[in-house]
C-alpha atoms as a PDB file:
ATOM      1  CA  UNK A   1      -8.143  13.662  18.216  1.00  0.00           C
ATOM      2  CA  UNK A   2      -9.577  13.859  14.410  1.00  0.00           C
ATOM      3  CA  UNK A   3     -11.084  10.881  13.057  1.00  0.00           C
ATOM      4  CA  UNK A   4      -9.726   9.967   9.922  1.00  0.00           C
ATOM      5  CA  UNK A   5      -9.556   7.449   6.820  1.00  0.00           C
ATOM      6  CA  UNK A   6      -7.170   4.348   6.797  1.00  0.00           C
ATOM      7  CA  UNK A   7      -7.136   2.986   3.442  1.00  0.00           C
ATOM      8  CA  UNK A   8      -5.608  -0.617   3.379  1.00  0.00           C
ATOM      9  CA  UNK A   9      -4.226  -2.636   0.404  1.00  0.00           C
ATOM     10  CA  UNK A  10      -4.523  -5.988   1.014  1.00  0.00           C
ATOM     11  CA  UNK A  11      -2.533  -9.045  -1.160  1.00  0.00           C
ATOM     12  CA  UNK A  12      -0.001  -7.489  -3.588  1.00  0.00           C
ATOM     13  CA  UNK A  13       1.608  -4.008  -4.165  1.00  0.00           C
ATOM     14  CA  UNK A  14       2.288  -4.946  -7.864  1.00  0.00           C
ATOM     15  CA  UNK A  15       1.944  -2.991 -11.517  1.00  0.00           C
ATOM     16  CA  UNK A  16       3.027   0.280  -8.753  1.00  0.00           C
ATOM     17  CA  UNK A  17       4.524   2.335 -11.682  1.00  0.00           C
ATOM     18  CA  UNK A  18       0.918   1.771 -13.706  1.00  0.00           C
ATOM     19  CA  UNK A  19      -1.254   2.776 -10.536  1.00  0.00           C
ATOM     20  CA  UNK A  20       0.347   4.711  -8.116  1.00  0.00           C
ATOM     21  CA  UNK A  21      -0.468   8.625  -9.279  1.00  0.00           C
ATOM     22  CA  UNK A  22      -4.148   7.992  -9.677  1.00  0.00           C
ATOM     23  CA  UNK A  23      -4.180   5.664  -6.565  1.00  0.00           C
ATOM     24  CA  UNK A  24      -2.541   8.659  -4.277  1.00  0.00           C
ATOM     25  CA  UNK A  25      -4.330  11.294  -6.195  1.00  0.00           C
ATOM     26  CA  UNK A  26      -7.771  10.543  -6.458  1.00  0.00           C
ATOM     27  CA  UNK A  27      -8.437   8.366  -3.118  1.00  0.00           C
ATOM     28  CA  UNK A  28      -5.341   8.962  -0.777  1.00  0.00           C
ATOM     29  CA  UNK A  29      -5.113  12.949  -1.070  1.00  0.00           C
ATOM     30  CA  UNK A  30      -8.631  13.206  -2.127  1.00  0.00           C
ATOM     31  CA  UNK A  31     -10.124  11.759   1.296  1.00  0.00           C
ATOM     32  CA  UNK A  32      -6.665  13.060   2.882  1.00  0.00           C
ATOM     33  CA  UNK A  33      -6.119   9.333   4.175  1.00  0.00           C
ATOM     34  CA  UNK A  34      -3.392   6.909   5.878  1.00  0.00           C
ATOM     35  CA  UNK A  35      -2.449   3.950   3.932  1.00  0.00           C
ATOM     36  CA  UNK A  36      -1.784   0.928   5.178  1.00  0.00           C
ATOM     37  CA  UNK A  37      -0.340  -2.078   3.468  1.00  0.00           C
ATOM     38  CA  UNK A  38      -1.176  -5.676   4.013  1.00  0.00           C
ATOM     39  CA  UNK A  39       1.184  -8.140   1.497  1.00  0.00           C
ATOM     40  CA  UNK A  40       2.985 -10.502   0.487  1.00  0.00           C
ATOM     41  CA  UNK A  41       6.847  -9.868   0.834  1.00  0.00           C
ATOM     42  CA  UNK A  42       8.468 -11.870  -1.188  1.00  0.00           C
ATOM     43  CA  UNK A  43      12.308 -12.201  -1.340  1.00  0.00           C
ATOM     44  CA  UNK A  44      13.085 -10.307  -4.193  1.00  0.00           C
ATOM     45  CA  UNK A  45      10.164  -7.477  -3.141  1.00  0.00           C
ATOM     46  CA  UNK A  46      10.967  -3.763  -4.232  1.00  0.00           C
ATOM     47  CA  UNK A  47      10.882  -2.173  -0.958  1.00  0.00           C
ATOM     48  CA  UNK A  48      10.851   1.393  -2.769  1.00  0.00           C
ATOM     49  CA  UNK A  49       7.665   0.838  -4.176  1.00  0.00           C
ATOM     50  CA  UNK A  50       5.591   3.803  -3.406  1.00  0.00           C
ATOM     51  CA  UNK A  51       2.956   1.711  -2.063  1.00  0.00           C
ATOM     52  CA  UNK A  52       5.299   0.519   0.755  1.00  0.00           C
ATOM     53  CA  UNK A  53       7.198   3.707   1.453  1.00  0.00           C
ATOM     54  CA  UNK A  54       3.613   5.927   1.575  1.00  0.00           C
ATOM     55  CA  UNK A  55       2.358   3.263   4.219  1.00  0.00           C
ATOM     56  CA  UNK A  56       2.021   4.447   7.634  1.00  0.00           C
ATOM     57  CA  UNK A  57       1.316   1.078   8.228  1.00  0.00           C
ATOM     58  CA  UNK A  58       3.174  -2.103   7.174  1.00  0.00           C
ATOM     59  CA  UNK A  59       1.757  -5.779   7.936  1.00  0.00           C
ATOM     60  CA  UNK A  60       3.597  -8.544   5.824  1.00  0.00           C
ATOM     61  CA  UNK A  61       3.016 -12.315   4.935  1.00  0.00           C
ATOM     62  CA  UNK A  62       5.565 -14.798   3.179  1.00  0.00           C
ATOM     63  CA  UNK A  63       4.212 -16.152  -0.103  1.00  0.00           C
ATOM     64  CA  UNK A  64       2.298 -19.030  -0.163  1.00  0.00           C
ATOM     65  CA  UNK A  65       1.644 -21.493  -3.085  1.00  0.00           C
ATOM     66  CA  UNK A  66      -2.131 -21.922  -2.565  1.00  0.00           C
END
């Protein structure tokens, strides 16, 4: 087994259509690492943002106030 890179975004997935190219192109494919995703899921949450569908791994939070 290959060691590899797990890149994890932690808090919010949002502004996706501003950040996602450079995000996957110069530290995803660049180090040729697995995202994860660690957020807030609100109810109205755009599940195809390309931050959640890239994620090989998904962990998810309600919102809180505070």
């Amino acid at each position: 087994m290959q060691n590899g890179t797990l890149v994890c975004v932690m808090a919010e997935s949002r502004a996706h259509s501003l950040t996602w190219k450079k995000f996957r192109a110069n530290l995803l494919d660049h180090l040729k690492a697995d995202l994860a995703v660690c957020i807030e899921t609100p109810k109205t949450y755009d599940y195809s943002n390309p931050f959640w569908t890239h994620a090989k791994f998904r962990w998810t939070t309600i919102p809180y106030k505070d």
